[in-house]
Protein backbone atom coordinates (compact mmCIF):
# COMPACT_ATOMS: atom_id res chain seq x y z
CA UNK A 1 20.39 67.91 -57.63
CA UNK A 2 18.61 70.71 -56.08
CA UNK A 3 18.66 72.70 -58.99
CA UNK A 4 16.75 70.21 -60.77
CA UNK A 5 14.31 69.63 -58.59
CA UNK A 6 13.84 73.39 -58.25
CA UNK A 7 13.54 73.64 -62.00
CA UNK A 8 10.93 71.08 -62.08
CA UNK A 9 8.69 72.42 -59.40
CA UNK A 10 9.16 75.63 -61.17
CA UNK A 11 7.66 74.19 -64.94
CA UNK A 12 5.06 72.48 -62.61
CA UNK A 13 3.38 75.24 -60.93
CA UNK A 14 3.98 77.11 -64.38
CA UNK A 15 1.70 74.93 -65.79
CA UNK A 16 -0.50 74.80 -63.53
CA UNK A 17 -0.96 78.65 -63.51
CA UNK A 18 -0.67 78.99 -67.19
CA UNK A 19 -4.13 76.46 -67.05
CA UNK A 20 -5.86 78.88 -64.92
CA UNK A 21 -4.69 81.79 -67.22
CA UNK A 22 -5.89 79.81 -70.38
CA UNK A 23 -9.18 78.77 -68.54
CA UNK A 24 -10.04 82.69 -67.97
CA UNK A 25 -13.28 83.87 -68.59
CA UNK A 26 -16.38 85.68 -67.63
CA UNK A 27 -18.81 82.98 -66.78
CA UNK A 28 -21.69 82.87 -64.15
CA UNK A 29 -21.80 81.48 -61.15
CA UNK A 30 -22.87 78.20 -61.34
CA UNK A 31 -20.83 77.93 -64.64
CA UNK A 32 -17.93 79.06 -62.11
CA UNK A 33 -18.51 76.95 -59.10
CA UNK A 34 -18.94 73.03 -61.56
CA UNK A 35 -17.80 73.70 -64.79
CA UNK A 36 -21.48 74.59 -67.00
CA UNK A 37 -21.54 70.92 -66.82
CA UNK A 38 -19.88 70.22 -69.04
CA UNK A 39 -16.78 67.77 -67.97
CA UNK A 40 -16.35 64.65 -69.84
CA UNK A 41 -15.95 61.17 -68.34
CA UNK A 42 -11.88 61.23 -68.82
CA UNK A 43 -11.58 64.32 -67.08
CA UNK A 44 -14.00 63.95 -64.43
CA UNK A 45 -12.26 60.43 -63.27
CA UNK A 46 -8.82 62.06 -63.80
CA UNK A 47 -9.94 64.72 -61.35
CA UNK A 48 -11.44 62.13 -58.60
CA UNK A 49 -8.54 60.20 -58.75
CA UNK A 50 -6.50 63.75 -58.33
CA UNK A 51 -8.53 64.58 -55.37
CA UNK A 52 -8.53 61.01 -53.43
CA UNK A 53 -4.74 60.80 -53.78
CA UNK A 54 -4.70 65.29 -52.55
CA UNK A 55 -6.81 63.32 -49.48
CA UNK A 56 -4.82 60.12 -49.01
CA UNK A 57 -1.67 60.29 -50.23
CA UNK A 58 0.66 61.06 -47.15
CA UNK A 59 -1.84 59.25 -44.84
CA UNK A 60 -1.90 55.93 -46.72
CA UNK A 61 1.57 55.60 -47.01
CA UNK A 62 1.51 56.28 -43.23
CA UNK A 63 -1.39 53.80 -42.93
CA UNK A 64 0.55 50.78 -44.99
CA UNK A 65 3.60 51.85 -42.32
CA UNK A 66 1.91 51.47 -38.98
CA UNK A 67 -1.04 48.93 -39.77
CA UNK A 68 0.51 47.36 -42.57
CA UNK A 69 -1.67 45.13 -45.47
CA UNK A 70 -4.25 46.03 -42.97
CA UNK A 71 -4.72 49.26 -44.07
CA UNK A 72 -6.15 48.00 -47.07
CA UNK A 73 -9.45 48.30 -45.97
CA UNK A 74 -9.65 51.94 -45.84
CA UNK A 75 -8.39 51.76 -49.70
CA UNK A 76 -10.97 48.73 -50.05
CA UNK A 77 -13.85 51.31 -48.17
CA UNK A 78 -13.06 54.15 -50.72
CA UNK A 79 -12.99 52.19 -53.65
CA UNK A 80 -16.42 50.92 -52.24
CA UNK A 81 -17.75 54.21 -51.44
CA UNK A 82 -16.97 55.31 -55.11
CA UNK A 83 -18.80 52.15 -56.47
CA UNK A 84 -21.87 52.79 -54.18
CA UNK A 85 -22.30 56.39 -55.20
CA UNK A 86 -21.79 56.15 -58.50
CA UNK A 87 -24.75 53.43 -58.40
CA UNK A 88 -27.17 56.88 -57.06
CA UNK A 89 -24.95 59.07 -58.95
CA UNK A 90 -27.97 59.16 -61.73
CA UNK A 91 -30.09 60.20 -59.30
CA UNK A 92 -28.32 62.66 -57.24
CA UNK A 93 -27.49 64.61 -60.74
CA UNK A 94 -31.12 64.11 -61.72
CA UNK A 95 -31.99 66.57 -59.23
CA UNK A 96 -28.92 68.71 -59.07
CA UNK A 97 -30.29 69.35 -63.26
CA UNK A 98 -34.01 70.23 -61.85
CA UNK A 99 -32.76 71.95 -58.94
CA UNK A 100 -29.80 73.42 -60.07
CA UNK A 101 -27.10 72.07 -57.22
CA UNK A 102 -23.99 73.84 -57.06
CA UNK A 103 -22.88 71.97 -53.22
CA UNK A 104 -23.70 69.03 -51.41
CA UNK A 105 -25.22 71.20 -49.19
CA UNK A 106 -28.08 72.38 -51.91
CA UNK A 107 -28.85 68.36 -51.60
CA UNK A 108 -29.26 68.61 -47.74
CA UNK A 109 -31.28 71.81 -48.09
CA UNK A 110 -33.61 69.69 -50.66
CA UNK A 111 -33.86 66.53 -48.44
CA UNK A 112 -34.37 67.76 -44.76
CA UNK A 113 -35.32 70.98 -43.51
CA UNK A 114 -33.35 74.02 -43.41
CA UNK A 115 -31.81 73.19 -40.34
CA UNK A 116 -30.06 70.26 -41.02
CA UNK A 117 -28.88 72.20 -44.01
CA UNK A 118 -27.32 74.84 -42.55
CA UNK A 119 -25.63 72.44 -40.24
CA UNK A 120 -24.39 70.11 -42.84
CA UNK A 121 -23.07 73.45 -44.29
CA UNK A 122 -20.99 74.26 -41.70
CA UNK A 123 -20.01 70.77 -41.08
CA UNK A 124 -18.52 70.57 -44.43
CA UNK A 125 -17.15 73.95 -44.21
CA UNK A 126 -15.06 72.78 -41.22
CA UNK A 127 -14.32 69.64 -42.55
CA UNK A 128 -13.07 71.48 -46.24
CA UNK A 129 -10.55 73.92 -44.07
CA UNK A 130 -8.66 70.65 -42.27
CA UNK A 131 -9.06 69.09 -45.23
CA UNK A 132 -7.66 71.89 -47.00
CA UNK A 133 -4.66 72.63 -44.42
CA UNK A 134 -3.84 68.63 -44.44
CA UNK A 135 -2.70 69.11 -47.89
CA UNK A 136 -1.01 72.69 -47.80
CA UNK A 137 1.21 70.97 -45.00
CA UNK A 138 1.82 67.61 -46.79
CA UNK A 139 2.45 69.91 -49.94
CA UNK A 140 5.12 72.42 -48.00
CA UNK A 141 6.56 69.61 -46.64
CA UNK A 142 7.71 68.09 -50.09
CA UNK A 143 8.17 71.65 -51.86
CA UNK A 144 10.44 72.43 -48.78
CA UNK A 145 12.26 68.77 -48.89
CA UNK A 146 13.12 69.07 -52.47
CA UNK A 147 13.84 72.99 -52.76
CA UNK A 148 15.91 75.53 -50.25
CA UNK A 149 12.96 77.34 -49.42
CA UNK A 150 12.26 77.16 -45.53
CA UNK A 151 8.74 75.26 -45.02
CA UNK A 152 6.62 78.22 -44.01
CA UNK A 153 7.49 79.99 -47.23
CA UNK A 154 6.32 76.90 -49.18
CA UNK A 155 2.82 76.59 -47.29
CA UNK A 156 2.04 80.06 -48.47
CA UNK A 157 3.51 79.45 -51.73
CA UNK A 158 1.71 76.50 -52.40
CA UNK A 159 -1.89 77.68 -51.05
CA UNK A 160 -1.11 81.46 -53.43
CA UNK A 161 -0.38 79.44 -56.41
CA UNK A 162 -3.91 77.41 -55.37
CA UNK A 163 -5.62 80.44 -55.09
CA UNK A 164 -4.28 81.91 -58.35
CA UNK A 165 -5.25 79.37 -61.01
CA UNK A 166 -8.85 79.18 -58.95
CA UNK A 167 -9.66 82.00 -59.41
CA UNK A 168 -8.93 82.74 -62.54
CA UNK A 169 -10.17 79.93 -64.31
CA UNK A 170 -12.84 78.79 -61.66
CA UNK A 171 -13.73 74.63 -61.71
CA UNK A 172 -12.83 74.38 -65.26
CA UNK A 173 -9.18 75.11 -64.43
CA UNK A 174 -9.31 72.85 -61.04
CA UNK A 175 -10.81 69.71 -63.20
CA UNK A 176 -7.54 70.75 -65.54
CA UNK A 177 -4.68 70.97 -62.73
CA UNK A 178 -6.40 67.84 -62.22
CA UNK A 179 -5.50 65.89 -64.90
CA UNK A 180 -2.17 67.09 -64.74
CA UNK A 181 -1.22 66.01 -61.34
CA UNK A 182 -2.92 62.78 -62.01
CA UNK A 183 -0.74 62.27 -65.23
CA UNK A 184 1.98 63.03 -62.69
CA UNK A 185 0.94 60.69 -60.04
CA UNK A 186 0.53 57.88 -62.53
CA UNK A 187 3.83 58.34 -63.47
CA UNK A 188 4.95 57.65 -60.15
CA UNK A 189 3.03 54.56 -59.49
CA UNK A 190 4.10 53.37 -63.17
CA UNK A 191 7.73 53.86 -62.71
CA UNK A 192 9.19 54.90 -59.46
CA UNK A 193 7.54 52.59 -57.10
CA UNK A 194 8.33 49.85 -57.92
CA UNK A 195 11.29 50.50 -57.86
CA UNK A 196 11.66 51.55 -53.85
CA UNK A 197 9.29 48.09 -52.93
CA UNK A 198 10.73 44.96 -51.79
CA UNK A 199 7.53 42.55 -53.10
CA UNK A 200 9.43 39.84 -51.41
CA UNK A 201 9.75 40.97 -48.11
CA UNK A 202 5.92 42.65 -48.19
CA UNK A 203 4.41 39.15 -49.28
CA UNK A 204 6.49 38.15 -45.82
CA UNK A 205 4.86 40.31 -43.62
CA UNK A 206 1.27 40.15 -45.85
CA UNK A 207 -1.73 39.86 -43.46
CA UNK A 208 -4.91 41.70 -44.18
CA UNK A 209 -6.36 40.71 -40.66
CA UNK A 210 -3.36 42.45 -38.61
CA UNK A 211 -5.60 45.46 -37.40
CA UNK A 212 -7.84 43.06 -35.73
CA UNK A 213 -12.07 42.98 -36.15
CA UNK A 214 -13.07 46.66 -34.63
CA UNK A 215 -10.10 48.17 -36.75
CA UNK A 216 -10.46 46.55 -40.36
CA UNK A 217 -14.64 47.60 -39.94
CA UNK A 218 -13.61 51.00 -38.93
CA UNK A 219 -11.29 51.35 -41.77
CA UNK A 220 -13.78 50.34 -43.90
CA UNK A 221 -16.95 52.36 -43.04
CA UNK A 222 -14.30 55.77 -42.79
CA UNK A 223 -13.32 55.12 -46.67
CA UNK A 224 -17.16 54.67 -47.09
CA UNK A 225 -18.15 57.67 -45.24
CA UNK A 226 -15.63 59.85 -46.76
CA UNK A 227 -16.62 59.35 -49.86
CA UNK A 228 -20.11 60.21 -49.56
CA UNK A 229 -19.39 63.28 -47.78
CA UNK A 230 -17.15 64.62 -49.77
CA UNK A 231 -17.97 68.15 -50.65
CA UNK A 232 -15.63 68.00 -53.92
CA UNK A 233 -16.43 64.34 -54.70
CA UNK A 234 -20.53 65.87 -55.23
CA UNK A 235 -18.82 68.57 -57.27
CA UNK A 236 -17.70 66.64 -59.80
CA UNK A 237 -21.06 64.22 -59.83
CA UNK A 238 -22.83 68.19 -60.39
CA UNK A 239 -20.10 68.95 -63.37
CA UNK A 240 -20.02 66.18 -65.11
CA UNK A 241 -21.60 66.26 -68.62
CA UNK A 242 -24.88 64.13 -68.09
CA UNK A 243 -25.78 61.22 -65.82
CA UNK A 244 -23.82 58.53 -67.74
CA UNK A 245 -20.71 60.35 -67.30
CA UNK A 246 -21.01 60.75 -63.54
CA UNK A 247 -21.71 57.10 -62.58
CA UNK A 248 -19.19 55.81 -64.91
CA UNK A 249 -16.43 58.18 -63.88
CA UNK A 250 -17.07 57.20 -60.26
CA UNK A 251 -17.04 53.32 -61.23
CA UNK A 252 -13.46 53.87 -63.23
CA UNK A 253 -12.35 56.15 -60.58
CA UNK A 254 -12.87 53.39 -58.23
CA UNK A 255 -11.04 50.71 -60.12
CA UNK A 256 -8.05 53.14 -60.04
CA UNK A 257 -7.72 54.32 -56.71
CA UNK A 258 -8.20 50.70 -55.86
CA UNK A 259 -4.60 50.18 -57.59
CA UNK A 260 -2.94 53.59 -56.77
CA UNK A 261 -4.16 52.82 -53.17
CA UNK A 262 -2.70 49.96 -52.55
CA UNK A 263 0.67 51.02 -54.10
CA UNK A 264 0.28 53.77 -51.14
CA UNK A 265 0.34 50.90 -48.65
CA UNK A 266 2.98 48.61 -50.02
CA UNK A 267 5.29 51.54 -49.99
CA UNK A 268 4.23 52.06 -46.52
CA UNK A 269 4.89 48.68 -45.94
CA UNK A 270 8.23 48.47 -47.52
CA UNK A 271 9.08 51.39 -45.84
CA UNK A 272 9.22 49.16 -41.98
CA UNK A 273 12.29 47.51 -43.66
CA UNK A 274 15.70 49.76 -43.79
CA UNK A 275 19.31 49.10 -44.94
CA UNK A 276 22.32 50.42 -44.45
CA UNK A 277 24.73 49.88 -47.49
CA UNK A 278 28.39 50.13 -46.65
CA UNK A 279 28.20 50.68 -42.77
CA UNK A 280 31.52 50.62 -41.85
CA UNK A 281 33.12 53.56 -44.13
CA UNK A 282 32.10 55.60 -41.50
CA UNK A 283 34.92 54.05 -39.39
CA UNK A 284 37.80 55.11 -41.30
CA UNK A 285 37.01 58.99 -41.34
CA UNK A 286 40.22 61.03 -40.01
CA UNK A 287 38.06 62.26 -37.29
CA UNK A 288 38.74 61.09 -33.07
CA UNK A 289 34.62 61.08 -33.18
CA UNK A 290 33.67 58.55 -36.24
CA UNK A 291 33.10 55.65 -34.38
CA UNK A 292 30.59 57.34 -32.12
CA UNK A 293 29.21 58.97 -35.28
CA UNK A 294 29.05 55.43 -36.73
CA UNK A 295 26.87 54.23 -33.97
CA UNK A 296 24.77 57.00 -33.70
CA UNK A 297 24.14 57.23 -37.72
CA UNK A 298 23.25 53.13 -37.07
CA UNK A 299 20.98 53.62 -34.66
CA UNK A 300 19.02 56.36 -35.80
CA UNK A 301 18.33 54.93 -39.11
CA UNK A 302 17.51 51.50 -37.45
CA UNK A 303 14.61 53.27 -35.66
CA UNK A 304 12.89 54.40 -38.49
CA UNK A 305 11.55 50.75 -38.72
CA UNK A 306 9.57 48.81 -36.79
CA UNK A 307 7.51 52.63 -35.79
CA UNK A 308 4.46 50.32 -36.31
CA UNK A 309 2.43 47.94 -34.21
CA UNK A 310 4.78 45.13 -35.80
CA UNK A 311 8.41 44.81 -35.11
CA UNK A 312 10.36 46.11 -38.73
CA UNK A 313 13.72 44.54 -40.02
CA UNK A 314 17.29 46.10 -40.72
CA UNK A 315 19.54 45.37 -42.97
CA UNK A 316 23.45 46.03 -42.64
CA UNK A 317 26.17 45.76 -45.24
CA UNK A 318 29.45 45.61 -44.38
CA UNK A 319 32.88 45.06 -45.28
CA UNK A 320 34.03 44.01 -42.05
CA UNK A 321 31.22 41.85 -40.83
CA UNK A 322 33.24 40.72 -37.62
């Protein structure tokens, strides 16, 4: 109950500070900010895939809900994006060696004039806060679901734990958090999804073209664009050991988020279809208001499908079907 899932959190964000404790050390700046690049090609795809699905992973399951399959081609765009920088990835860490890039913004500053620069700077600063608060809320919201602490309490909880393990281990401890909450994602996908997916009914409703034309392109060129402005997605192109590693991490990465992010949309999908097991129990409570409670228990959970632009399907079981 909830004193497991407390206890679990609990170990988690243990570990997760313990890696910034263990990480500690005096290092300069650069060695700070990407990891003396130094980050092999396991960890440095374990820590893309760990920083699409910090991006994605409420929003595609949201996505798969109100588009359906057609969602697909924002995971399709990412997956894409990944493939098409990792193709220049050689390049871009070419000069990030003679150069010595920390940001994406040391690229801008290098390929236009200072004020595009400082404009991209701020651009990605901006972009880095929502990005940033996105995933304090999406991360409150499940620390406060699965513990008694009010939701407020979690968002600062969650963002001082951040804080703590990043700045006392710096990007070597962020690749490592990393690969931990990728190990835990995978687990997940692996065994809990499918589990909570009813293949049958999404192959039903299956139809990548739902969105229509102007959608499906949009989708598309925003998992593109994402990609290649991604402030942390350049960090770990800058941190990886040598060339090699970068372009093949962002190939593998690619091949895994294409997987993981479709699993985000068929869970969004299966999630248009509810049921109601054992409907009429509710009927027999010694209580003058069950049957209103009843219908009003009935009716809220039948509106949680169908939220999307297609109509959703619910189930009832009952022992007294007439």
């Amino acid at each position: 109950g909830t004193t497991l899932q407390l206890g679990t959190l609990v170990v988690y964000f243990g570990l997760v500070v313990a890696i910034g404790l263990w990480t500690k050390r005096r290092e300069a700046v650069g060695d700070f900010l990407i990891g003396s690049r130094s980050v092999g090609t396991a960890m440095t795809t374990a820590s893309l895939c760990a920083v699409m699905g910090g991006m994605v992973l409420g929003s595609g399951t949201e996505m798969g809900y109100e588009f359906g399959a057609g969602a697909l081609w924002l995971t399709s765009g990412t997956a894409g994006g990944l493939v098409l920088l990792g193709i220049v990835a050689a390049r871009i860490r070419k000069l990030a060696d003679e150069h010595g890039f920390l940001t994406l913004s040391d690229y801008l500053f290098l390929q236009f004039d200072a004020k595009t620069g400082y404009l991209g700077a701020l651009l990605l600063f901006v972009a880095f806060l929502f990005l940033l608060a996105a995933q304090f809320i999406v991360g409150g919201r499940l620390f406060a679901a699965l513990t008694p602490i009010d939701y407020p309490v979690a968002v600062f909880v969650m963002g001082g734990i951040t804080l703590a393990y990043v700045l006392l281990g710096g990007f070597k401890a962020v690749v490592r958090t990393d690969l931990l909450q990728f190990a835990v994602m995978a687990l997940i996908f692996i065994f809990l999804l499918p589990m909570h997916i009813d293949f049958e009914q999404v192959q039903l409703e299956f139809d990548i073209a739902s969105p229509g034309p102007l959608r499906m392109t949009s989708f598309f060129l925003s998992g593109v664009a994402g990609i290649f402005v991604g402030a942390d997605i350049w960090q770990r192109i800058y941190s990886a050991r040598e060339r090699r590693v970068a372009r093949n991490s962002l190939y593998t990465a690619a091949v895994v988020w294409a997987v993981m992010g479709c699993c985000l949309v068929l869970l969004g999908m299966a999630a248009r279809s509810v049921g109601v097991v054992a409907a009429d129990l509710g009927l027999h409570f010694p209580d003058f208001r069950a049957s209103e409670r009843t219908f009003q228990l009935l009716t809220q959970v039948a509106g949680r499908a169908g939220r999307g632009e297609e109509a959703g399907r619910v189930v009832v079981q009952t022992f007294l079907p007439e």
